[in-house]
Every structure is written in C-alpha cells, then in structure tokens.
C-alpha atoms as a PDB file:
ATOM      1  CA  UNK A   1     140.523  95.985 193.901  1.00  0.00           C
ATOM      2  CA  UNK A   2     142.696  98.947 193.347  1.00  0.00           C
ATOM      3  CA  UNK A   3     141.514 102.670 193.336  1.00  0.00           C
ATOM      4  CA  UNK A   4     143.611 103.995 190.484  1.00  0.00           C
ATOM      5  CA  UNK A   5     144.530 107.586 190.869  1.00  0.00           C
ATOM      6  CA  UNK A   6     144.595 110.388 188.481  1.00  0.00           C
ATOM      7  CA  UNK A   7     147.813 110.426 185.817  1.00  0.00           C
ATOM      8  CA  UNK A   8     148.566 106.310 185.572  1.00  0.00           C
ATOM      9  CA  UNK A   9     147.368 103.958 183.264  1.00  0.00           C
ATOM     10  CA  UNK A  10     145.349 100.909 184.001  1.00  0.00           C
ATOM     11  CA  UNK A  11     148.659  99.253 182.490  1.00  0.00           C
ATOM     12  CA  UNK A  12     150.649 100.997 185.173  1.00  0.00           C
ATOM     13  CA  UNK A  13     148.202  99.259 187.510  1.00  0.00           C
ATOM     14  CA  UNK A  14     148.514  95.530 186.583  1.00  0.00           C
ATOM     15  CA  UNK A  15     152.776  96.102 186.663  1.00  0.00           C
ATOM     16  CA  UNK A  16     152.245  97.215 190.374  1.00  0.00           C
ATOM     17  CA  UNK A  17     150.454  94.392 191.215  1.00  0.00           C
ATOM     18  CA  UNK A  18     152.271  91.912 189.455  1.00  0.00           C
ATOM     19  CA  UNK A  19     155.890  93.324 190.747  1.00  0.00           C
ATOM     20  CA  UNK A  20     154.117  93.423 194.710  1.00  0.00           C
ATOM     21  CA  UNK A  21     152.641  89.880 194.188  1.00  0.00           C
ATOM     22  CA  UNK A  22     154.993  88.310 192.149  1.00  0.00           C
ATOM     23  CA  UNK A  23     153.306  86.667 189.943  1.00  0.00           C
ATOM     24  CA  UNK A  24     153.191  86.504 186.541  1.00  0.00           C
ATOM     25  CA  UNK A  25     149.305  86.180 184.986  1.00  0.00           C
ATOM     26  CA  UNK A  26     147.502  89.613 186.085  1.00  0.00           C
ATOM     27  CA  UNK A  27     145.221  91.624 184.557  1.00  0.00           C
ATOM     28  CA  UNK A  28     142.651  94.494 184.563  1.00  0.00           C
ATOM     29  CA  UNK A  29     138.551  94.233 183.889  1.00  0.00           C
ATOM     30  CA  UNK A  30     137.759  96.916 182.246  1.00  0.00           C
ATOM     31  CA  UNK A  31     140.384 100.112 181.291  1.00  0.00           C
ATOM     32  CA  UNK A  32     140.291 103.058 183.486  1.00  0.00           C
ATOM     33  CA  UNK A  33     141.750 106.464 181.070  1.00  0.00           C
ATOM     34  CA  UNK A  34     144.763 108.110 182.630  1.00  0.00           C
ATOM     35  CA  UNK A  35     142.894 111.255 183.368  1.00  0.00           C
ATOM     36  CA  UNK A  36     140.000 109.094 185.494  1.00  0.00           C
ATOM     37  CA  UNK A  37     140.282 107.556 189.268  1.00  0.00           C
ATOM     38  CA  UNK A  38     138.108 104.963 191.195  1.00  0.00           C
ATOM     39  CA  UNK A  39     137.751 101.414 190.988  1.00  0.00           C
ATOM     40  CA  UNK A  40     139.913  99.594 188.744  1.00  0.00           C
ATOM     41  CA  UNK A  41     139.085  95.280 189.233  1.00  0.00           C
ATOM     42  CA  UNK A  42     142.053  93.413 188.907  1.00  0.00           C
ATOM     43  CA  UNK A  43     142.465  89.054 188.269  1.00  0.00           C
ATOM     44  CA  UNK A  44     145.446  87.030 189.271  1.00  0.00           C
ATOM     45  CA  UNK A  45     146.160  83.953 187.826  1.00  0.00           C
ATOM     46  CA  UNK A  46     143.176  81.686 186.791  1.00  0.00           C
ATOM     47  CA  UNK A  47     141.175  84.430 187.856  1.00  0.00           C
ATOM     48  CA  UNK A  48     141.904  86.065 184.489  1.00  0.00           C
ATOM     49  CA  UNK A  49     139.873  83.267 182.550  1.00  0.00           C
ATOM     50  CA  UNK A  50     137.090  84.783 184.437  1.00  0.00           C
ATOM     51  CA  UNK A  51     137.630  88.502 183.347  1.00  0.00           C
ATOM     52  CA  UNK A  52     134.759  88.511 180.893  1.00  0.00           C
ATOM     53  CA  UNK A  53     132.751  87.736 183.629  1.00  0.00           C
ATOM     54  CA  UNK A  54     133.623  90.460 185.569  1.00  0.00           C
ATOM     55  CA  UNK A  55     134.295  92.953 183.011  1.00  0.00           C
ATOM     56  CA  UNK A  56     130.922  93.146 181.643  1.00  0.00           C
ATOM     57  CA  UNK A  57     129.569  94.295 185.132  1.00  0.00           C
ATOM     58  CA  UNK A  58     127.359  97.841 185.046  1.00  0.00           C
ATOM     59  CA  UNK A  59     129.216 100.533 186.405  1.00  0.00           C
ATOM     60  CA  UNK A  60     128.745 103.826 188.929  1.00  0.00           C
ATOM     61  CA  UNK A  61     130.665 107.191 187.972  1.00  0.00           C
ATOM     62  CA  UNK A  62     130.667 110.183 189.385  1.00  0.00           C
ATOM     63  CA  UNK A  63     131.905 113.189 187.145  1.00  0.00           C
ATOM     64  CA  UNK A  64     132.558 116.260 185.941  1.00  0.00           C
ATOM     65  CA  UNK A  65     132.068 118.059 181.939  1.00  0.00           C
ATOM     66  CA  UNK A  66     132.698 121.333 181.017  1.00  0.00           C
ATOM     67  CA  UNK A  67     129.740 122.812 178.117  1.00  0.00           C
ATOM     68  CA  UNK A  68     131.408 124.638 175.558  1.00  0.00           C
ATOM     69  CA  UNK A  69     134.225 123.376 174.379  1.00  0.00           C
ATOM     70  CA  UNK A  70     135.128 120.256 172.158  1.00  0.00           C
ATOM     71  CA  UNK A  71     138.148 118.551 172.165  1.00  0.00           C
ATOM     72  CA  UNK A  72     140.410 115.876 170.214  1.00  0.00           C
ATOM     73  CA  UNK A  73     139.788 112.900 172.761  1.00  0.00           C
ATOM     74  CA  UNK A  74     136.263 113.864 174.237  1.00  0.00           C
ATOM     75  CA  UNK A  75     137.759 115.142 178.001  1.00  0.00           C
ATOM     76  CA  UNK A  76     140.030 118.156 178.974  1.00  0.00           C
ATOM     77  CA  UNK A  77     143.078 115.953 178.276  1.00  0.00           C
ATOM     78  CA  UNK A  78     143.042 116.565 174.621  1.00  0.00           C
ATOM     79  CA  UNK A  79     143.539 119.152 172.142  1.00  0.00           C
ATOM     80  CA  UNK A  80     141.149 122.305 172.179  1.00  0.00           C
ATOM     81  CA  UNK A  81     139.558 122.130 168.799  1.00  0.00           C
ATOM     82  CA  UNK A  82     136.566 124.992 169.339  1.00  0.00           C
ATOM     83  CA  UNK A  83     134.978 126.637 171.819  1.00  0.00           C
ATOM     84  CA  UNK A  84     131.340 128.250 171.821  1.00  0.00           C
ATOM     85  CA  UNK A  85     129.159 130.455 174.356  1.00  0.00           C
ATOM     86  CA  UNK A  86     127.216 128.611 176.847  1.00  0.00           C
ATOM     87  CA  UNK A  87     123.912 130.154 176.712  1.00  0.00           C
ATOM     88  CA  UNK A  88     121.607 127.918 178.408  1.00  0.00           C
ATOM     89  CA  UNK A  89     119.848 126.540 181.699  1.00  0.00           C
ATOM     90  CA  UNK A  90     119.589 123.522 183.696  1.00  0.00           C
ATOM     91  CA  UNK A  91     116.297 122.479 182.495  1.00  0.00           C
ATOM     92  CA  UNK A  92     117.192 122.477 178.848  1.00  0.00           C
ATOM     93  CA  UNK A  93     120.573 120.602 179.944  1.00  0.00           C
ATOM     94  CA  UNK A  94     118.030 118.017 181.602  1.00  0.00           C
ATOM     95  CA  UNK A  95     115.966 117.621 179.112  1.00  0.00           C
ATOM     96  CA  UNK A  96     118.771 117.093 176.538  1.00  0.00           C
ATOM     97  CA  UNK A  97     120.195 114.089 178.844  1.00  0.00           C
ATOM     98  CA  UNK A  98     116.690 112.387 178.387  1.00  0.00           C
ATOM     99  CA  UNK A  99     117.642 111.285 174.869  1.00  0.00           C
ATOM    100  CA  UNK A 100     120.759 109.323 176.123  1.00  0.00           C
ATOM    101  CA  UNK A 101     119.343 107.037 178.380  1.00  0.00           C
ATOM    102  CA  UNK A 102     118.387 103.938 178.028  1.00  0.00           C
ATOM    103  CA  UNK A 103     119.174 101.704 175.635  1.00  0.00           C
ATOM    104  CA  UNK A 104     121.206 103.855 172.984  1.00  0.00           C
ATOM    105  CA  UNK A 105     123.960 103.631 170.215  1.00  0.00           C
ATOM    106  CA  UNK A 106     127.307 104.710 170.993  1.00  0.00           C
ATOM    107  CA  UNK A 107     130.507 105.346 168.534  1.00  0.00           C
ATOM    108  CA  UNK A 108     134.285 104.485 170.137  1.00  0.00           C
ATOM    109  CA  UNK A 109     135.805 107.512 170.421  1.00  0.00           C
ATOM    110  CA  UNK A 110     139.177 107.628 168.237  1.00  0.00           C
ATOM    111  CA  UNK A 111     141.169 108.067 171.323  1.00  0.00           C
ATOM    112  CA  UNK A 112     140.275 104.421 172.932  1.00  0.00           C
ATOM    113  CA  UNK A 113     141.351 100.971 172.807  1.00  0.00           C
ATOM    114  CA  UNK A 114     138.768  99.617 170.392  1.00  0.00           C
ATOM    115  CA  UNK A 115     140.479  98.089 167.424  1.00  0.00           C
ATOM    116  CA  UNK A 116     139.441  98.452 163.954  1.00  0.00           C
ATOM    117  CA  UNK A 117     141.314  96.540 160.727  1.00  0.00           C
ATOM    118  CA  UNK A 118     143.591  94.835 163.310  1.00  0.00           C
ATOM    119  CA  UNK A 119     145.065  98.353 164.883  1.00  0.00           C
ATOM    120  CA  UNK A 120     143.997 100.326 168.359  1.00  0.00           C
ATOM    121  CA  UNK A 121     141.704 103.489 167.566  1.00  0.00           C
ATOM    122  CA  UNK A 122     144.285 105.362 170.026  1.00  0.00           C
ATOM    123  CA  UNK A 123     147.604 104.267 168.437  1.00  0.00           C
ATOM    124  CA  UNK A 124     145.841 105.716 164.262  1.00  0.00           C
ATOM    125  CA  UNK A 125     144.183 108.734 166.381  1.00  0.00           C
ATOM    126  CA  UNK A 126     148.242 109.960 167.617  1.00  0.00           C
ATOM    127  CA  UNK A 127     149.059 109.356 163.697  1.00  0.00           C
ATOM    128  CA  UNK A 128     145.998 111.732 162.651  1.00  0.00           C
ATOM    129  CA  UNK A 129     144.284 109.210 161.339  1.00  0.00           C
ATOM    130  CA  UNK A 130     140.378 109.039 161.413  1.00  0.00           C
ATOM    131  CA  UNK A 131     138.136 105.881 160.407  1.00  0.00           C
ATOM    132  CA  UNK A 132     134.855 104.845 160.559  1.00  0.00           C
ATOM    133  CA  UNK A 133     133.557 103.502 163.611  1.00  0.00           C
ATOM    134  CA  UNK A 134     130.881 101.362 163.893  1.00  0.00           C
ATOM    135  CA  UNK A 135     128.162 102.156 166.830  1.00  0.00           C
ATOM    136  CA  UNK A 136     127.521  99.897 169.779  1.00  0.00           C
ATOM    137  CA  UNK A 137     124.501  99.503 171.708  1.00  0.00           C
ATOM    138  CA  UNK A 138     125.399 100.205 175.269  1.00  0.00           C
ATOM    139  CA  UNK A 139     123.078 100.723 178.171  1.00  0.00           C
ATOM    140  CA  UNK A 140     122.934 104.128 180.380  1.00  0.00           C
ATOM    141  CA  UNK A 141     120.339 102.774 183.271  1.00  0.00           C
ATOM    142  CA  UNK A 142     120.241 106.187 185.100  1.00  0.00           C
ATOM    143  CA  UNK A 143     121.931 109.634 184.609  1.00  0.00           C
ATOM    144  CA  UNK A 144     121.494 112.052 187.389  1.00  0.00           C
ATOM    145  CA  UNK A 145     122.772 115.644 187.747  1.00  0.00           C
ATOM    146  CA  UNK A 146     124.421 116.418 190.896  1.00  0.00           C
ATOM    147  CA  UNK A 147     125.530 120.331 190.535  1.00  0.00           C
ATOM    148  CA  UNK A 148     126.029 122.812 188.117  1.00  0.00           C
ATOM    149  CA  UNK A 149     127.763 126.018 188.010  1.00  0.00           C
ATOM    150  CA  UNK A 150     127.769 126.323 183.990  1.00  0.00           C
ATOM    151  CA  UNK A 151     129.925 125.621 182.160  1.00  0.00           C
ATOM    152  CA  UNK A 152     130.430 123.354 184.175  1.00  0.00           C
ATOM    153  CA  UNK A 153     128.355 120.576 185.834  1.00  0.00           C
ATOM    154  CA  UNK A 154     128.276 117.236 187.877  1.00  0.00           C
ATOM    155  CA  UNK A 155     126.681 114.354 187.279  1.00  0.00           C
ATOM    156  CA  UNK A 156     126.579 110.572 188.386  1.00  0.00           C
ATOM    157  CA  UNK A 157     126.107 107.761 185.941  1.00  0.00           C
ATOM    158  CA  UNK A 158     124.395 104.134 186.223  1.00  0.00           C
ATOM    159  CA  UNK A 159     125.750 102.730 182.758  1.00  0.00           C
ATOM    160  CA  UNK A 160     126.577  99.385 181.108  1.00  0.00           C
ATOM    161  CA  UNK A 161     130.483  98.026 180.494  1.00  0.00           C
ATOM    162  CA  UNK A 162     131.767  99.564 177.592  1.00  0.00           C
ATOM    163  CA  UNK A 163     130.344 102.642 177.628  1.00  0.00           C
ATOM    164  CA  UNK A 164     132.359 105.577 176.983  1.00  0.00           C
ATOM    165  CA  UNK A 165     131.444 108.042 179.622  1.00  0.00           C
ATOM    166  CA  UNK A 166     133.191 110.734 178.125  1.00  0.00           C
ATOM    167  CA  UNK A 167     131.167 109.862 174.648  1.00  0.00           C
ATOM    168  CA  UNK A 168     127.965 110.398 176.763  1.00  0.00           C
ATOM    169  CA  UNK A 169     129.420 114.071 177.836  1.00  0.00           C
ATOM    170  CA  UNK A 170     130.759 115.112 173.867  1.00  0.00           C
ATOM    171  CA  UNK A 171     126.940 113.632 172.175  1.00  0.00           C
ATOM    172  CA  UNK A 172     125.190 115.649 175.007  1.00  0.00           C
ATOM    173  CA  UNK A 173     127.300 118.868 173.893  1.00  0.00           C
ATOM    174  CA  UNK A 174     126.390 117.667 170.188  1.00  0.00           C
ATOM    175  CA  UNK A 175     122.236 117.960 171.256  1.00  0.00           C
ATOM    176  CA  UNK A 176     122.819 121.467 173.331  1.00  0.00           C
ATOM    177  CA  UNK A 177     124.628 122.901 170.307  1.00  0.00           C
ATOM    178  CA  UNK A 178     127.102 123.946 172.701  1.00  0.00           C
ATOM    179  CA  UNK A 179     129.990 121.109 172.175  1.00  0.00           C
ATOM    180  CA  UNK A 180     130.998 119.655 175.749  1.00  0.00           C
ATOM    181  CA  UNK A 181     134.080 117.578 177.307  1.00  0.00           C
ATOM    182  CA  UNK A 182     134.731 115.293 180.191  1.00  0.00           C
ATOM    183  CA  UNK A 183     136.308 117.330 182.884  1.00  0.00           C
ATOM    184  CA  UNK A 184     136.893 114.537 185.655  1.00  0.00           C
ATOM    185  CA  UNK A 185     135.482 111.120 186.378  1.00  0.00           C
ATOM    186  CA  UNK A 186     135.678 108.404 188.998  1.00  0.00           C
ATOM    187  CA  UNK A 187     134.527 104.959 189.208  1.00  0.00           C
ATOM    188  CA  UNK A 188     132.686 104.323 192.025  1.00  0.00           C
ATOM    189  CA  UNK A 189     131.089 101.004 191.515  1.00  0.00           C
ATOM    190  CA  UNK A 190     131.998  97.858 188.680  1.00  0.00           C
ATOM    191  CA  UNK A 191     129.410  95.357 189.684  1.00  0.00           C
ATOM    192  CA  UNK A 192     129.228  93.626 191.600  1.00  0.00           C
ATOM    193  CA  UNK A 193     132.409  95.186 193.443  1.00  0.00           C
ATOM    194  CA  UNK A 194     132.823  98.850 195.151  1.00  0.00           C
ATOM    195  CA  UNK A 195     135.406 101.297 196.050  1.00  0.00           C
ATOM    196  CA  UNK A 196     134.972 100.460 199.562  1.00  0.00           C
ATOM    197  CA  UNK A 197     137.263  97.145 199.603  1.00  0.00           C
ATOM    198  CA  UNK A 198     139.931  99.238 197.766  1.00  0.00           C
ATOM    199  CA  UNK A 199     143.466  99.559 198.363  1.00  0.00           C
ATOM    200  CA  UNK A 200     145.487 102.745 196.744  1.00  0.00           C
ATOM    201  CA  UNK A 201     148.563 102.778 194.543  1.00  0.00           C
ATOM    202  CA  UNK A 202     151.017 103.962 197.466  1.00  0.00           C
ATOM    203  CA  UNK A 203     149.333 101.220 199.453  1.00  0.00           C
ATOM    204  CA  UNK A 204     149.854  98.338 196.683  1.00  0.00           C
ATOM    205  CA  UNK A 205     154.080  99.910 197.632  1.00  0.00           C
ATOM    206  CA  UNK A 206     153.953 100.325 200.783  1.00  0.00           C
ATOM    207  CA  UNK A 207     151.783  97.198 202.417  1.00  0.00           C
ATOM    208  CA  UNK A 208     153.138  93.499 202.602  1.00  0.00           C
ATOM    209  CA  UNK A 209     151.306  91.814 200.028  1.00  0.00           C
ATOM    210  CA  UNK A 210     149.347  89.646 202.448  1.00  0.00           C
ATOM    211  CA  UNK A 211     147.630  92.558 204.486  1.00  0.00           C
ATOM    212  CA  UNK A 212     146.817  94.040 200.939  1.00  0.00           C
ATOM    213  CA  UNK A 213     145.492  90.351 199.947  1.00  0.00           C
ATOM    214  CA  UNK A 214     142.870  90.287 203.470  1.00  0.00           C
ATOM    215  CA  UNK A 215     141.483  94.146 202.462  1.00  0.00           C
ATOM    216  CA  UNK A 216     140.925  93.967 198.927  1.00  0.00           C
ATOM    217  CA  UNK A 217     141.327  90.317 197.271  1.00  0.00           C
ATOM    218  CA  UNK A 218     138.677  88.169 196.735  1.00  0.00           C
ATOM    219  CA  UNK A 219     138.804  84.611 196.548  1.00  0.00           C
ATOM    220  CA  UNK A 220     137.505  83.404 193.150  1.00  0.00           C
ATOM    221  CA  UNK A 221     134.585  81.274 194.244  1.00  0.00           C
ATOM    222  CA  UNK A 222     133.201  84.365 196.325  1.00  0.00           C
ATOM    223  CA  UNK A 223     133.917  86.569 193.404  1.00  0.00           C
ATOM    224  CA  UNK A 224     131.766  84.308 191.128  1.00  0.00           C
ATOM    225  CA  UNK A 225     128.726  83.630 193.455  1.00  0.00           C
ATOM    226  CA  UNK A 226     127.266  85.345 191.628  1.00  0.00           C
ATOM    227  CA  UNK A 227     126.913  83.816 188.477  1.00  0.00           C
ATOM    228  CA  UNK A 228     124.625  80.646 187.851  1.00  0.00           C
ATOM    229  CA  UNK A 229     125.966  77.287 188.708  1.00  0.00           C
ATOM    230  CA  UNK A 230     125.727  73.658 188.821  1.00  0.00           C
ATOM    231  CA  UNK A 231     127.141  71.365 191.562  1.00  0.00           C
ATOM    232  CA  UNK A 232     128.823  67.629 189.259  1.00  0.00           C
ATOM    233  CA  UNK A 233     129.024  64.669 191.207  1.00  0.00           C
ATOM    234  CA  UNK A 234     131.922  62.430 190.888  1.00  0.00           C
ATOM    235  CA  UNK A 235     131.387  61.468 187.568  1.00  0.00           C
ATOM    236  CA  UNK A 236     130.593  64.236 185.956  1.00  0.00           C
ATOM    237  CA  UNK A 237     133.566  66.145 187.559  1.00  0.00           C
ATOM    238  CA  UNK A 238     135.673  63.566 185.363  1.00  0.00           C
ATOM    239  CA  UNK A 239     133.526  64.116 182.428  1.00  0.00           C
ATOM    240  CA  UNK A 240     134.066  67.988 182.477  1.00  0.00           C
ATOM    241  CA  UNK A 241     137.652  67.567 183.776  1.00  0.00           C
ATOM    242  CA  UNK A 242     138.431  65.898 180.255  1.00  0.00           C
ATOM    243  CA  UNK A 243     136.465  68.469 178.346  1.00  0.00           C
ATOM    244  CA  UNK A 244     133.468  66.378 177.898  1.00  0.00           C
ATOM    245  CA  UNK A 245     129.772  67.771 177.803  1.00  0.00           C
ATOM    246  CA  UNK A 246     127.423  66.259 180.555  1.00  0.00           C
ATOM    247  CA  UNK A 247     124.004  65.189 181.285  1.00  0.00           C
ATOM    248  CA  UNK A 248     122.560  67.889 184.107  1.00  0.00           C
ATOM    249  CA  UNK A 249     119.305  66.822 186.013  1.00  0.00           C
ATOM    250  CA  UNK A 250     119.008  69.503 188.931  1.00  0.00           C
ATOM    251  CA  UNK A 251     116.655  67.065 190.950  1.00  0.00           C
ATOM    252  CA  UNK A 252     119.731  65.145 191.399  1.00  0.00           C
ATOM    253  CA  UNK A 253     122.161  67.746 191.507  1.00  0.00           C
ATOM    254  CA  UNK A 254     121.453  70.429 193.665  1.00  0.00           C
ATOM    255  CA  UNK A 255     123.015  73.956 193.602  1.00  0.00           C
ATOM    256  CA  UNK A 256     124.423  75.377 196.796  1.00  0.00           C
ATOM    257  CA  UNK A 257     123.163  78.800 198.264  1.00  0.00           C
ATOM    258  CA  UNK A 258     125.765  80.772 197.831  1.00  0.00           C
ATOM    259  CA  UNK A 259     124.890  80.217 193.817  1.00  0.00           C
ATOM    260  CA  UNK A 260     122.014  81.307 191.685  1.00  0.00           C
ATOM    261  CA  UNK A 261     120.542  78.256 190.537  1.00  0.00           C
ATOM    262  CA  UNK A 262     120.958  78.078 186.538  1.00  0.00           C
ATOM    263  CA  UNK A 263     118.223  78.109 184.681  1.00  0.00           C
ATOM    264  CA  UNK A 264     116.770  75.508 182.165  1.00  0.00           C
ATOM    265  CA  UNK A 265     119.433  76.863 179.166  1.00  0.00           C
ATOM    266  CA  UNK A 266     121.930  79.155 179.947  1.00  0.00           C
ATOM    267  CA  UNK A 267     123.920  80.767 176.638  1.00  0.00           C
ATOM    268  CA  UNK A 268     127.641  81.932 176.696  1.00  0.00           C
ATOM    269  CA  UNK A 269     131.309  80.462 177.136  1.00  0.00           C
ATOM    270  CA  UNK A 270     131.466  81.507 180.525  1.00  0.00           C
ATOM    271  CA  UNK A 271     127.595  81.800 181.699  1.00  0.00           C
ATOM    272  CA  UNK A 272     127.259  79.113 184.032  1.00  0.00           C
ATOM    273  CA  UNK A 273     130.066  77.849 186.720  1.00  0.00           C
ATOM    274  CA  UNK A 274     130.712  74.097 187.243  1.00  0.00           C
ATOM    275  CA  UNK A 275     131.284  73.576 190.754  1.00  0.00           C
ATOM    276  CA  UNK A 276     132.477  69.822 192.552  1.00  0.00           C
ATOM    277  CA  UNK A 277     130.613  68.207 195.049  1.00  0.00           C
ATOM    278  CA  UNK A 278     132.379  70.555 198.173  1.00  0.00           C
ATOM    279  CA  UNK A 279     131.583  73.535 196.259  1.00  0.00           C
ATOM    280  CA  UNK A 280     135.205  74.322 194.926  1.00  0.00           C
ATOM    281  CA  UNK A 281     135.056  75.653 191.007  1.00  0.00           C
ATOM    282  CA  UNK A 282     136.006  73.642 188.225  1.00  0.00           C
ATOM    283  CA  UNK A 283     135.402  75.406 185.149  1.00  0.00           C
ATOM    284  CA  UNK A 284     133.274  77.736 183.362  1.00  0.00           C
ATOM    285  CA  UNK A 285     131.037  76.644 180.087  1.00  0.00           C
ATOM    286  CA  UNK A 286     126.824  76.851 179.407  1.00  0.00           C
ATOM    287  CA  UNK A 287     124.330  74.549 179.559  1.00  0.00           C
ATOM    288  CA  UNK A 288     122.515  73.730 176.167  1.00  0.00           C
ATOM    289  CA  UNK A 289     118.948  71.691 175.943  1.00  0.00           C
ATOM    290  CA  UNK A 290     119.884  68.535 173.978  1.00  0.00           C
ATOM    291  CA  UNK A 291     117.093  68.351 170.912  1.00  0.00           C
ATOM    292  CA  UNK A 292     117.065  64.417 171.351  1.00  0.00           C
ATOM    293  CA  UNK A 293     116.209  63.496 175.111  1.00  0.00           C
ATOM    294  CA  UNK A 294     115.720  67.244 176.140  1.00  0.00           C
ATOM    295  CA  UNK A 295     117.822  66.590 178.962  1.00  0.00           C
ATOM    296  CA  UNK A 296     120.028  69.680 179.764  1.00  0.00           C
ATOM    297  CA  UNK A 297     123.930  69.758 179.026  1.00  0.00           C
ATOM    298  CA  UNK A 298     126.855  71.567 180.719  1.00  0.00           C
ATOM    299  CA  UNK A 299     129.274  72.378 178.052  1.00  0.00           C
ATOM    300  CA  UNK A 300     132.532  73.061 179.583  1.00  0.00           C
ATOM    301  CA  UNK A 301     134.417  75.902 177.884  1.00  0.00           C
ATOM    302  CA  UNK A 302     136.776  77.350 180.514  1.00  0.00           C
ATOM    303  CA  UNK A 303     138.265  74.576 182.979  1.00  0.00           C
ATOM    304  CA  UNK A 304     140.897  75.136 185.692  1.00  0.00           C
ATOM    305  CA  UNK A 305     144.002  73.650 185.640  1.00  0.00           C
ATOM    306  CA  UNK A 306     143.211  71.847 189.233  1.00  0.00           C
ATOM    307  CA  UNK A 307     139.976  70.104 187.833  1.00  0.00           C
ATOM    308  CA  UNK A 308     142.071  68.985 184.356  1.00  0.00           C
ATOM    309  CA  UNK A 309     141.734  65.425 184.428  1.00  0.00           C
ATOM    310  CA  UNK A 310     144.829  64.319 185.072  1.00  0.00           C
ATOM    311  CA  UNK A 311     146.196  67.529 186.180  1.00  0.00           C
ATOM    312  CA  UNK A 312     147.695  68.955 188.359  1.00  0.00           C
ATOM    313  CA  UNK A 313     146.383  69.019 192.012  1.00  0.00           C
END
C-alpha cells in the first residue's frame, strides 16, 4: 500500500516497487491520475490474479473543485475551455449534489484509460479526437460537503470503483449552470484497505524492502479474508488442483473464521476462494448449484501455481 503523491503516475508507482522488490509481476488496483494523491493498492506476484478482487473495492476521497470553469480533462490539469460567474449559495450547491447520488449513470471522461474500438480514451483525446462514450452505472453511496469558500469548495466522497470523481465535479457544474473542475483529490480509503498502513514514494527509495514489506504488505490470505470461501479436503484439493469442478457439502466441509462462509451459489470468476485443509489458498473460481443432484459446485477459475497438480511446491 503506497500513498502516491501529487505529479507521478500510478505507472511510475508499480516501476518503484518492482525495481525496490525485484520482482517482476506487479501491479496497481485501480489508477490513481497524476494530479491526485492517497492510497494507491498494489499486487505482487500471484497476488495480481486477485486484482479484480481488490480493485472493485468502494472508495473514500477527500477533494477539492473549483465552480466556474470547465476544462479539457474535467480537473485544473487541463486546458481552460470557458469560464462563467459563480452566482450562487451553498444550499443550491447541496441540493444540486442530491441528483448524483446513489445509483447513477456516468460517461468516461475522454481523458481516462477506458478503451473504446481497441484504443485508450486518453491516447484519441491528445490527438483531438472525440467519440461516443457509452455510460456506466456506478455507485456514489454518500457525498458530503466539507467547506466552501466559492468558487471553490471541499467535499468527501463514499463512491463505487470506477467512478470518475472528477466526472462527479464537471456533471455537478453541468446542473448549477456554472461549469465546475476537480481542483485536488486524495484517496483515503480502497476497501477494504486505508491510508494508514501506507508507505510513501521516498520511503519505497529509501527503506530496505523488508521493513517496507512488515508496514504496508499484506499477505494474500489476510488480504482475501474477506471474500467467501470454502475449505477442500484432500481430494478435492486434487480435483481443483487439476482444474476440475467439485462436489461442495458445507456440513462436511467447514469454513474457517477468518472467512465469510459462501453462500448456497456464489456467481463470478473470482467470487469465492478455495482454501486447503490448513487454511492456505488454492485458487479462486464460484460455486454453481448443479440442476441434476442440486448439490453445490466449486468451479475453479483462478488456481495458484503451488496448488497446480503436479506443480510446483
């Protein structure tokens, strides 16, 4: 867990890490822009089979916009394409945030890493180049104003992963009539990790890699406990070791604590986590009702190189 400072890229990031750590698989949950700070999650090695996992977590910000101005990319980093008086209150600001919570339908801003035909939106946006976007639902659980000293005023966010906070600042300025931009933002929170286990970019330099490693990593069976699980016994750790599906009956197989038990069908590639009899993770998959016995099955979609039957150790 790295708290990424203003004016480097999430890329920037995952290079740091992977030079300090030497290794070679790393990667980042969920893109931080250059011009944002706070909490950026990052997986080494077969942790990055769980990123979707992660990724998908709701998030905390804390930020500032600026009313009155509208820009190429949606924050103060961008072009200045119009500015307009600000001649307005707080309560009509408030009530004009009402309409974007909750469950609402977001477009990718050109200037992002959503792809469209094949291409990122960012790499046609530096070309001039404009498509159509389709909208996404996303989820914005609470919005709460912290300050304001118009034009400018501070917020903090409870939203879903993908949402473009800076896309929640520019349709706000859209409802005032007064256009609006993101003027700073940090992460505080990617569930269900915080800023508080965090290590900074001059420590991920300056620290040996194993101090660094005892503040801020995470092992990767306390990083999923979180997820649903089911605990094999010896013969179904061979069965999903080879890639089979297999026969779950939770009277037989208990699930540990430290695990949500799964429930009766649990949908997705990587919804439910296979665990061996000790507890140690094996693979990632879902668990499926079979139409013929009714018996629940563990499909295994994601498994570790040390459960691969035949594997490695």
């Amino acid at each position: 867990m790295v708290d990424k400072p203003v004016g480097v890229t999430s890329h920037d990031v995952v290079a740091a890490v992977r030079r300090h750590f030497r290794v070679k698989r790393v990667g980042h949950l969920g893109t931080l822009d250059p011009g944002a700070s706070g909490l950026l999650l990052i997986a080494i090695g077969a942790a990055t089979r769980c990123a979707s996992i992660w990724a998908g977590g709701e998030k905390t910000y804390e930020g500032t916009l600026e009313l009155g101005v509208v820009t190429s990319t949606q924050d103060l980093m961008g072009e200045v394409l119009e500015r307009r008086p600000v001649d307005l209150g707080e309560a009509q600001i408030r009530e004009a945030t009402r309409s974007l919570v909750g469950e609402i339908e977001q477009i990718p801003p050109m200037f992002s890493a959503v792809k469209v035909g094949g291409q990122r939106l960012y790499r046609l946006a530096r070309r001039g180049v404009v498509v159509e976007r389709s909208p996404r639902r996303v989820h914005v659980a609470e919005w709460e104003w912290r300050s304001f000293s118009l034009p400018w005023a501070s917020f903090r966010i409870r939203c879903s992963g993908g949402t473009y906070v800076r896309t929640l600042a520019h349709d706000l300025g859209i409802r005032l009539g007064t256009g609006a931009a993101l003027k700073a933002l940090r992460r505080l929170r990617s569930e269900p990790f915080g800023l508080e286990r965090s290590v900074t970019l001059r420590e991920l330099g300056q620290v040996p890699a194993a101090e660094l490693w005892s503040k801020a990593g995470l092992e990767m069976e306390a990083a999923l406990a979180g997820v649903p699980s089911i605990v094999l016994d010896s013969e179904g750790v061979d069965r999903i070791g080879s890639g089979a599906e297999v026969s779950i009956e939770p009277s037989v197989h208990p699930e540990p604590p430290r695990h949500p038990p799964a429930a009766s069908v649990v949908s997705g590639p990587r919804s439910v986590v296979f665990l061996g009899p000790a507890g140690e993770t094996l693979a990632l998959g879902e668990l499926a009702q079979d139409p013929a016995s009714g018996r629940r099955i563990g499909r295994p979609h994601v498994v570790f190189p040390w459960a691969v039957r035949g594997g490695p150790e």
